[in-house]
PDB file of N, CA and C in Angstrom:
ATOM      1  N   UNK A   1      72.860 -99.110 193.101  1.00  0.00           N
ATOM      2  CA  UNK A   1      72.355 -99.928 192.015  1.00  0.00           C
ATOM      3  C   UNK A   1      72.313 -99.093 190.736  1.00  0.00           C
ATOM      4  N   UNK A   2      73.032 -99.582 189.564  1.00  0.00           N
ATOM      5  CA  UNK A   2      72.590 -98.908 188.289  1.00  0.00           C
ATOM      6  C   UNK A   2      71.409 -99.247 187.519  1.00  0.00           C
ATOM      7  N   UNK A   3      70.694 -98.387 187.108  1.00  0.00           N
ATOM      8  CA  UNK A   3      69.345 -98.633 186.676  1.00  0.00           C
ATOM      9  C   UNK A   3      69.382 -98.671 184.735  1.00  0.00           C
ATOM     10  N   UNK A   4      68.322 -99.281 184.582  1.00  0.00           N
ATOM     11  CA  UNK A   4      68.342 -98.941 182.920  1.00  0.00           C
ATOM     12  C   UNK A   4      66.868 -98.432 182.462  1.00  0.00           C
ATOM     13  N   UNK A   5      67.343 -97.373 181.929  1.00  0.00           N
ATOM     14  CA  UNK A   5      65.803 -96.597 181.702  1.00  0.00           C
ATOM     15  C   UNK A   5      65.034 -97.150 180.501  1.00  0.00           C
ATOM     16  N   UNK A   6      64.021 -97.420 180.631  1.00  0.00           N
ATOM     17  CA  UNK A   6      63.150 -97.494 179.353  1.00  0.00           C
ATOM     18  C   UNK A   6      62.295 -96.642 179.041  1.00  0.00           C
ATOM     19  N   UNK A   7      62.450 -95.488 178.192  1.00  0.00           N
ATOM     20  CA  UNK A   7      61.448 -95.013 177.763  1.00  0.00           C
ATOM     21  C   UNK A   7      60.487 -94.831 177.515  1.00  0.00           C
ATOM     22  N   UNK A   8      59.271 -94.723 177.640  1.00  0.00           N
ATOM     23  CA  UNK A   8      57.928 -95.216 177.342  1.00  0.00           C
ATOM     24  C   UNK A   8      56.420 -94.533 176.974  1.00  0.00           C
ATOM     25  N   UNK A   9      56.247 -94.245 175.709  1.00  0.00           N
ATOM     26  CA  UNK A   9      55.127 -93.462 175.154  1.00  0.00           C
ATOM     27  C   UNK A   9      53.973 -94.801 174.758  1.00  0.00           C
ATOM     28  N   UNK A  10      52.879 -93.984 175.040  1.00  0.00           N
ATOM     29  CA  UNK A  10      51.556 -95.315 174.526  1.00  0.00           C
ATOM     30  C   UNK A  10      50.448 -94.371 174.576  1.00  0.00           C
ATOM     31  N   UNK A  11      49.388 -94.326 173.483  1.00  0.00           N
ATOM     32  CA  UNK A  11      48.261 -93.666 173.283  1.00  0.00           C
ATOM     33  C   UNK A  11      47.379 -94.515 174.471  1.00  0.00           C
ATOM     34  N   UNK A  12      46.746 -93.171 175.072  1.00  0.00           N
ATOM     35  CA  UNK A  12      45.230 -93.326 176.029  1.00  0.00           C
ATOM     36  C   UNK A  12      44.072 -93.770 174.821  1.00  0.00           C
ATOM     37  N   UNK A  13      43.207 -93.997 174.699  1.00  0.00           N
ATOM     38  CA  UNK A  13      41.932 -93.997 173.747  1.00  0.00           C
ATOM     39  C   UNK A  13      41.288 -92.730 173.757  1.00  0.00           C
ATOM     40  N   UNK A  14      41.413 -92.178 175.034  1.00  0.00           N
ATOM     41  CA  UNK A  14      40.930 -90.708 175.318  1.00  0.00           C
ATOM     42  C   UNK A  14      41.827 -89.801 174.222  1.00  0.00           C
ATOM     43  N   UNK A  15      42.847 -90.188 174.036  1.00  0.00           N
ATOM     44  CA  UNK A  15      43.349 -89.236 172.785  1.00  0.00           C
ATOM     45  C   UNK A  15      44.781 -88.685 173.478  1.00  0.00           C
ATOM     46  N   UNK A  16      44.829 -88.616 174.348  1.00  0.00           N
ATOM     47  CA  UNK A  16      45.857 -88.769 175.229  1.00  0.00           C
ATOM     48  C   UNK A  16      46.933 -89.322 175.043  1.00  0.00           C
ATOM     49  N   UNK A  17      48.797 -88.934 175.091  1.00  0.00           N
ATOM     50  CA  UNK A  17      49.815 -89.706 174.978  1.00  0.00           C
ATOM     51  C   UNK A  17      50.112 -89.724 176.363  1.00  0.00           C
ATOM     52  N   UNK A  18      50.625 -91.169 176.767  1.00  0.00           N
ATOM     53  CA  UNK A  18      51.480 -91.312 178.189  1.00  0.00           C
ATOM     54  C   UNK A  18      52.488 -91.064 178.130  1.00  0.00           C
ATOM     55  N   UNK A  19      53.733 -90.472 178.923  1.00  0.00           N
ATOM     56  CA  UNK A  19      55.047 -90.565 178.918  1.00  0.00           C
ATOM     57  C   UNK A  19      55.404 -91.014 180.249  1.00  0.00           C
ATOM     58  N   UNK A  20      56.009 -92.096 180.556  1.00  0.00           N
ATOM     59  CA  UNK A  20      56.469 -93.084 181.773  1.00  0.00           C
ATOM     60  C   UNK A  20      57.960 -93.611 181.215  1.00  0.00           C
ATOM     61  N   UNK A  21      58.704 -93.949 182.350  1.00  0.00           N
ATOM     62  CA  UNK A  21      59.697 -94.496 182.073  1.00  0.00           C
ATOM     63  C   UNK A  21      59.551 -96.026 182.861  1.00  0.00           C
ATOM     64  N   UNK A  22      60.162 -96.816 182.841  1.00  0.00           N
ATOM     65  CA  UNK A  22      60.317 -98.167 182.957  1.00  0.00           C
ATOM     66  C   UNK A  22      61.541 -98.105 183.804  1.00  0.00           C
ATOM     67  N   UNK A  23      62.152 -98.612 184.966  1.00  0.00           N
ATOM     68  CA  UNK A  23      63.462 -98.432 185.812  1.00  0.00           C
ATOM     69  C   UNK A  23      63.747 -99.855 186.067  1.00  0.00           C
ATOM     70  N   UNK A  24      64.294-100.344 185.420  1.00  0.00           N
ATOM     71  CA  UNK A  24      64.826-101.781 186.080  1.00  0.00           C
ATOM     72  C   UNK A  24      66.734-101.762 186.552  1.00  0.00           C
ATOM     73  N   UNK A  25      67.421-102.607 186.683  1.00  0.00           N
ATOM     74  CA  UNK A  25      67.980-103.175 186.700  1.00  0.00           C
ATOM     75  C   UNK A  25      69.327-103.389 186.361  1.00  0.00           C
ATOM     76  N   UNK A  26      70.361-102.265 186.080  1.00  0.00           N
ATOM     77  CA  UNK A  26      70.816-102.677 184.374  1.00  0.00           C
ATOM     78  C   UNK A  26      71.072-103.951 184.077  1.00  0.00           C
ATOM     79  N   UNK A  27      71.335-105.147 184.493  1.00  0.00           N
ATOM     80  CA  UNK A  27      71.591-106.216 184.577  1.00  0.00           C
ATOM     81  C   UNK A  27      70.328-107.126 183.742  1.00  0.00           C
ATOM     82  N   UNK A  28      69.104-106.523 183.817  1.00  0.00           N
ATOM     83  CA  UNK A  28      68.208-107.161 182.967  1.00  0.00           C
ATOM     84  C   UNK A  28      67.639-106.455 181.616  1.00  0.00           C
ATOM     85  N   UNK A  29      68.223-107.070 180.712  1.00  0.00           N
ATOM     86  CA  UNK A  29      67.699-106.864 179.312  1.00  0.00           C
ATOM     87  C   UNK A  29      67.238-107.443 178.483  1.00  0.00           C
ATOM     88  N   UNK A  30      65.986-108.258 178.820  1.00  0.00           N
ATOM     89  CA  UNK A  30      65.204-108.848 178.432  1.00  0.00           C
ATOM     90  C   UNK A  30      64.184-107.981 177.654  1.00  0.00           C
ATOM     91  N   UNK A  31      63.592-107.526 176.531  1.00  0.00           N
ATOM     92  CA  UNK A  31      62.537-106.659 176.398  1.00  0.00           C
ATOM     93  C   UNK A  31      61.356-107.094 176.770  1.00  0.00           C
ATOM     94  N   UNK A  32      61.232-107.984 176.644  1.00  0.00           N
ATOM     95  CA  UNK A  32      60.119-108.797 176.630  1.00  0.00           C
ATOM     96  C   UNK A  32      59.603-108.615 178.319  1.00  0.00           C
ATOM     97  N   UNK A  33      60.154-108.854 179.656  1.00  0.00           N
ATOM     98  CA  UNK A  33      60.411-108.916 180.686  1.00  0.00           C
ATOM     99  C   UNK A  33      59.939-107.334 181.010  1.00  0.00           C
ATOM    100  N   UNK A  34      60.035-106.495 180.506  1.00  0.00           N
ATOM    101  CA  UNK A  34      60.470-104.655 180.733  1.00  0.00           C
ATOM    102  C   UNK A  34      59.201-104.510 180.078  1.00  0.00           C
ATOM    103  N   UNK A  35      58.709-104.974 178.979  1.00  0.00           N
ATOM    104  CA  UNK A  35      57.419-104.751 178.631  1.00  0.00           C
ATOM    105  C   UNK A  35      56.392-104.932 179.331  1.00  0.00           C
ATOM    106  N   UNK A  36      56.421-106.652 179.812  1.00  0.00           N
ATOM    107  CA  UNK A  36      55.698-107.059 180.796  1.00  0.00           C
ATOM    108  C   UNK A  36      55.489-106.280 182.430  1.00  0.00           C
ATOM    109  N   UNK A  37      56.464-105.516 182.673  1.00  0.00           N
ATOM    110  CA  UNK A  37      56.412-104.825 183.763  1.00  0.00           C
ATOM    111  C   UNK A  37      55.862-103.456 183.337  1.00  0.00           C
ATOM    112  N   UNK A  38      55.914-102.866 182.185  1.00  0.00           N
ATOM    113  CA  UNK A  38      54.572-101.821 181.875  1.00  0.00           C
ATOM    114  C   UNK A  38      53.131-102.364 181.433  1.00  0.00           C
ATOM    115  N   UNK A  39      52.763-103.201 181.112  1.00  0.00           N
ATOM    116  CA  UNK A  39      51.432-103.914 181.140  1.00  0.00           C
ATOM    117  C   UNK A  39      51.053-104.058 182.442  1.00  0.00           C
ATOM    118  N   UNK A  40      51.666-104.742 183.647  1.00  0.00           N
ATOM    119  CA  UNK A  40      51.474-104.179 184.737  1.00  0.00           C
ATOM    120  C   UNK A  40      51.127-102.792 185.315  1.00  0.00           C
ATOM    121  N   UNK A  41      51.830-102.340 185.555  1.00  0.00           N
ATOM    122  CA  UNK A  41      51.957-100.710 185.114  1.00  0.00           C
ATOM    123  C   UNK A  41      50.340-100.256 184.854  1.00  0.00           C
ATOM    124  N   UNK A  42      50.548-100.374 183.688  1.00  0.00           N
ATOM    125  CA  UNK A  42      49.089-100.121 183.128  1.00  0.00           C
ATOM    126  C   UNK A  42      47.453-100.788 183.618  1.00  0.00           C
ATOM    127  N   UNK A  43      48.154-101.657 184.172  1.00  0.00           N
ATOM    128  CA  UNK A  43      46.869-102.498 184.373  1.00  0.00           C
ATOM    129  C   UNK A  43      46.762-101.363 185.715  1.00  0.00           C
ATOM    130  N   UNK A  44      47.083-100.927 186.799  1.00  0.00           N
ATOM    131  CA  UNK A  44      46.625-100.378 187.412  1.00  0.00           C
ATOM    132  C   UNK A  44      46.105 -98.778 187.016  1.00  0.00           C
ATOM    133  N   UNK A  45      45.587 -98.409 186.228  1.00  0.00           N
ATOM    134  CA  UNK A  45      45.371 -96.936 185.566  1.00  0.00           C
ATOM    135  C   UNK A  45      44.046 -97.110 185.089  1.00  0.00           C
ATOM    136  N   UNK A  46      42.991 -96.186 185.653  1.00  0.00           N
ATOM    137  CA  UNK A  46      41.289 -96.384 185.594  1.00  0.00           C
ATOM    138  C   UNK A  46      40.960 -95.907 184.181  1.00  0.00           C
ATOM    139  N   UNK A  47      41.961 -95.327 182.823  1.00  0.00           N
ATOM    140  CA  UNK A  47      41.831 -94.893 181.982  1.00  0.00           C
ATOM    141  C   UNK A  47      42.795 -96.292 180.717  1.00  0.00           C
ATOM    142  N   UNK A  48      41.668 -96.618 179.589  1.00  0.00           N
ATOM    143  CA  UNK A  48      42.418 -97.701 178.467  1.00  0.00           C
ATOM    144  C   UNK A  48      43.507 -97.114 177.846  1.00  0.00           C
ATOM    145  N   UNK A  49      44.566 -97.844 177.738  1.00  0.00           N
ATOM    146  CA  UNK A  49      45.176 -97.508 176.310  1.00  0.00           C
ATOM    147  C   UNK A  49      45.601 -98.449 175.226  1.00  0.00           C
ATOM    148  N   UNK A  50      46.271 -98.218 174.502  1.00  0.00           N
ATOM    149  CA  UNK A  50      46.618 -99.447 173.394  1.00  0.00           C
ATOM    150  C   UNK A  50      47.344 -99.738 173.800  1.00  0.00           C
ATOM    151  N   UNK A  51      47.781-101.383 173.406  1.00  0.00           N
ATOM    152  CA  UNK A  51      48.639-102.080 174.018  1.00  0.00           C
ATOM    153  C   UNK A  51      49.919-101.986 174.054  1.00  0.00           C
ATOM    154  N   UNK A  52      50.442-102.365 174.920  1.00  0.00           N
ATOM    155  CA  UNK A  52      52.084-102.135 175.264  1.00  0.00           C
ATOM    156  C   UNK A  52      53.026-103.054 174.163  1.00  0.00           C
ATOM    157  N   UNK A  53      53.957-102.372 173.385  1.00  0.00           N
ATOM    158  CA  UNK A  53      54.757-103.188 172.675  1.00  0.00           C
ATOM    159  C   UNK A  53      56.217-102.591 172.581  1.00  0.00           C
ATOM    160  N   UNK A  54      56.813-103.041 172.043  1.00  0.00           N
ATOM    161  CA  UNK A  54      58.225-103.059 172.010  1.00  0.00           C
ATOM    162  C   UNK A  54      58.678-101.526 170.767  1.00  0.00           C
ATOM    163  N   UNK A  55      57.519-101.000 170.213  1.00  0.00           N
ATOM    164  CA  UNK A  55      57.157-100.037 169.438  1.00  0.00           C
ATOM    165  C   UNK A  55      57.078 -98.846 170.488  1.00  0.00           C
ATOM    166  N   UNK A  56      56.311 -98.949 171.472  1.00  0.00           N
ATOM    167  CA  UNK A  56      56.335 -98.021 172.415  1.00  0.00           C
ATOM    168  C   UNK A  56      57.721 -97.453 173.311  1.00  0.00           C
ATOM    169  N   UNK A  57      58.354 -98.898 173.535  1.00  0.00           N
ATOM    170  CA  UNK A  57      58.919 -98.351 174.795  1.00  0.00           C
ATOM    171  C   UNK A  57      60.440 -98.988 174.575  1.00  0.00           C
ATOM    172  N   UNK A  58      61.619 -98.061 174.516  1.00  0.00           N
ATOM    173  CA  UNK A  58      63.172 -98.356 174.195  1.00  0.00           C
ATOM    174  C   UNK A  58      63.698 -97.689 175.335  1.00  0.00           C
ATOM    175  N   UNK A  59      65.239 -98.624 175.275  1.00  0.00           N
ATOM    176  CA  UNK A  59      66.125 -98.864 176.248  1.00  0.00           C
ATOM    177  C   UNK A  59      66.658 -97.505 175.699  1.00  0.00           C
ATOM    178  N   UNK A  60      67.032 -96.659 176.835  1.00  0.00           N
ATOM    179  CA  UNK A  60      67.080 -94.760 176.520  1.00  0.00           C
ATOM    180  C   UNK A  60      68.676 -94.726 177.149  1.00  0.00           C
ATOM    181  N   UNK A  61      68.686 -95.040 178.263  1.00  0.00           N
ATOM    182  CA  UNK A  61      70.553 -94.834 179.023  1.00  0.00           C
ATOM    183  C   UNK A  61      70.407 -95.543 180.679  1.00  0.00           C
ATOM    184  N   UNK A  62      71.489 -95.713 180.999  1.00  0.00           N
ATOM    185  CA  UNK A  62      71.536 -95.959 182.273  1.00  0.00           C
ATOM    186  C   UNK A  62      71.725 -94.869 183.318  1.00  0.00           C
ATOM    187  N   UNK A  63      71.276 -95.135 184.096  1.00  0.00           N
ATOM    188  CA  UNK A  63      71.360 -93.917 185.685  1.00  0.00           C
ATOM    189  C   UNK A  63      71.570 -94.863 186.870  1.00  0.00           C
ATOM    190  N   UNK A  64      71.374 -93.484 187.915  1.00  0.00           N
ATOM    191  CA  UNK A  64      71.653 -94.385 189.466  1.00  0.00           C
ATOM    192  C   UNK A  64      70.618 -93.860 190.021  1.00  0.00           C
ATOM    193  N   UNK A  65      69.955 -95.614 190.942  1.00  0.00           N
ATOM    194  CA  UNK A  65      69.007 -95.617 191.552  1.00  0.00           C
ATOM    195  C   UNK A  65      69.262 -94.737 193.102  1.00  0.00           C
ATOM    196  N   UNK A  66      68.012 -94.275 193.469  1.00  0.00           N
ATOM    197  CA  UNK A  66      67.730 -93.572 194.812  1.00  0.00           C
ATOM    198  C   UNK A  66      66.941 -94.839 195.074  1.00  0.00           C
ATOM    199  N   UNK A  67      66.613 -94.532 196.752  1.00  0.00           N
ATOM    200  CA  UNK A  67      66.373 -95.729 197.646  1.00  0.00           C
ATOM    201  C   UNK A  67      65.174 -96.011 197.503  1.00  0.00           C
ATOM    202  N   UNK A  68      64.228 -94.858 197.169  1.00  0.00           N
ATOM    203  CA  UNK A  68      62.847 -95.286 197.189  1.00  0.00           C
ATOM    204  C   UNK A  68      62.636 -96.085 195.800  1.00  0.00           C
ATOM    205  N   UNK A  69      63.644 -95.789 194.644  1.00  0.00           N
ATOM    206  CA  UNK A  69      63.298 -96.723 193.254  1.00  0.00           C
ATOM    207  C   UNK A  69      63.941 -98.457 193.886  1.00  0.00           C
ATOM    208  N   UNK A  70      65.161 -98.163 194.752  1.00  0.00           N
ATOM    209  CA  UNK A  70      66.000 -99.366 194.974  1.00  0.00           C
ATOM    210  C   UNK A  70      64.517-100.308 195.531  1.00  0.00           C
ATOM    211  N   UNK A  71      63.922 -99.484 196.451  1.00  0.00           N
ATOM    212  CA  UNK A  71      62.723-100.465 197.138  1.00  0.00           C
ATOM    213  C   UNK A  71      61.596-101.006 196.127  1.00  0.00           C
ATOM    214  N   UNK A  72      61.654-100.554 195.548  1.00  0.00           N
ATOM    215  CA  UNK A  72      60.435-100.749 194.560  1.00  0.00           C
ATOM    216  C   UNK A  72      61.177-101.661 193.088  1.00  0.00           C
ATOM    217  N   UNK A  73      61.807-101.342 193.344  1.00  0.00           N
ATOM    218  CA  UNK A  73      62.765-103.142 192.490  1.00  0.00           C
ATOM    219  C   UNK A  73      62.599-103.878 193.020  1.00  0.00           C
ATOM    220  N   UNK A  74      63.525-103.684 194.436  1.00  0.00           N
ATOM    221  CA  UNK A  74      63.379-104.877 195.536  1.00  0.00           C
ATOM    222  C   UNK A  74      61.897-106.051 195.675  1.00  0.00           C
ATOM    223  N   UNK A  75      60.270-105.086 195.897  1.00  0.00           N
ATOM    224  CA  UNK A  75      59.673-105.655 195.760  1.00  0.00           C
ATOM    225  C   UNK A  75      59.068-105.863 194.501  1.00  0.00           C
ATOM    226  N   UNK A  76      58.776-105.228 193.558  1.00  0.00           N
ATOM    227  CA  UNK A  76      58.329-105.490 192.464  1.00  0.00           C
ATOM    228  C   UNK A  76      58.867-106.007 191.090  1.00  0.00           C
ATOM    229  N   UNK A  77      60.194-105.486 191.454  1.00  0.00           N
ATOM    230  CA  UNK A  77      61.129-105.970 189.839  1.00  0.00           C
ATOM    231  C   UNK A  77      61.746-104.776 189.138  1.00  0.00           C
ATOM    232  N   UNK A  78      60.706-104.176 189.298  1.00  0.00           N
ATOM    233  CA  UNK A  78      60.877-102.575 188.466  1.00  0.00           C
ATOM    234  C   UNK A  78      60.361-101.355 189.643  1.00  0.00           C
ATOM    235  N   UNK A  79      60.316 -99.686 188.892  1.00  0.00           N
ATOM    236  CA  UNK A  79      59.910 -98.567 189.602  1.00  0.00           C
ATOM    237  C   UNK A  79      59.406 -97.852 187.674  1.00  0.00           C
ATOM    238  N   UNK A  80      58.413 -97.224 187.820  1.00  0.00           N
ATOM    239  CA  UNK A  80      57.862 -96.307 187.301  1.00  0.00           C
ATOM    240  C   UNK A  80      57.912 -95.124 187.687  1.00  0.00           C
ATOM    241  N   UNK A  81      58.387 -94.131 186.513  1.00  0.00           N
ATOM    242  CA  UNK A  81      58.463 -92.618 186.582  1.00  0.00           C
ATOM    243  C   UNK A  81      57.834 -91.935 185.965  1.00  0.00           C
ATOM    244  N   UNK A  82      56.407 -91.283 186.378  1.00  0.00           N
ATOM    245  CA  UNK A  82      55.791 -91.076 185.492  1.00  0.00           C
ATOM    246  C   UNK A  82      55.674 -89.698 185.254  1.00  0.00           C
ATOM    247  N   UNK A  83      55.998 -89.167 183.514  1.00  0.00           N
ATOM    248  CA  UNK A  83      55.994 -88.015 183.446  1.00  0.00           C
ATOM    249  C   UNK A  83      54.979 -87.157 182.880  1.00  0.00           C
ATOM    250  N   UNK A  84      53.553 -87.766 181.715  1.00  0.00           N
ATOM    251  CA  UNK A  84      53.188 -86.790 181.263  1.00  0.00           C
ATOM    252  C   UNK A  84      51.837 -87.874 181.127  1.00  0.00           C
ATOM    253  N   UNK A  85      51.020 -87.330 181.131  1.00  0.00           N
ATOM    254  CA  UNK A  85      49.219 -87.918 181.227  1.00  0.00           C
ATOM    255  C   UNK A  85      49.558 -89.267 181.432  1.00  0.00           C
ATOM    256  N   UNK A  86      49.720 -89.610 182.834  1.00  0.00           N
ATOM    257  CA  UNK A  86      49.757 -90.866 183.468  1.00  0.00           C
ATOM    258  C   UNK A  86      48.582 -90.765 184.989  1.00  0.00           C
ATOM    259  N   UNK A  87      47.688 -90.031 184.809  1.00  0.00           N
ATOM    260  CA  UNK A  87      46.780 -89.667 185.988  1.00  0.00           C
ATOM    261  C   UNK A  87      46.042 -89.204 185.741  1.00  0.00           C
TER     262      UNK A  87
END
């Protein structure tokens, strides 16, 4: 499966920047859709941040999925990669 990365920075309130990527699909390029799957995202994280917008988070390049992202499309839509104050 080829994937399409979305980039994704968003201020914590704690003062904190997130860095996550967004993994869908390449086939779906909806922003709106890719956003909605980091508001998700976010909704599971015990720490606030400002809201998710189309300001935050851009379509970066395509790659190839490994099986554990393939599964996590499969059930969810998307896979999250999270790289920097996401915990």
């Amino acid at each position: 499966m080829q994937l399409a990365v979305w980039d994704t920075y968003i201020d914590r309130t704690d003062g904190k920047t997130m860095h996550f990527d967004i993994l869908v699909p390449s086939t779906l390029t909806d922003e709106q859709t890719v956003i909605g799957f980091g508001r998700d995202y976010l909704r599971t994280k015990p720490f606030v941040t400002h809201l998710l917008s189309t300001h935050h988070c851009r379509f970066c390049h395509l790659g190839k999925a490994t099986e554990e992202i393939i599964d996590s499309i499969e059930m969810k839509g998307y896979a999250i990669l999270e790289m920097e104050n996401c915990t």
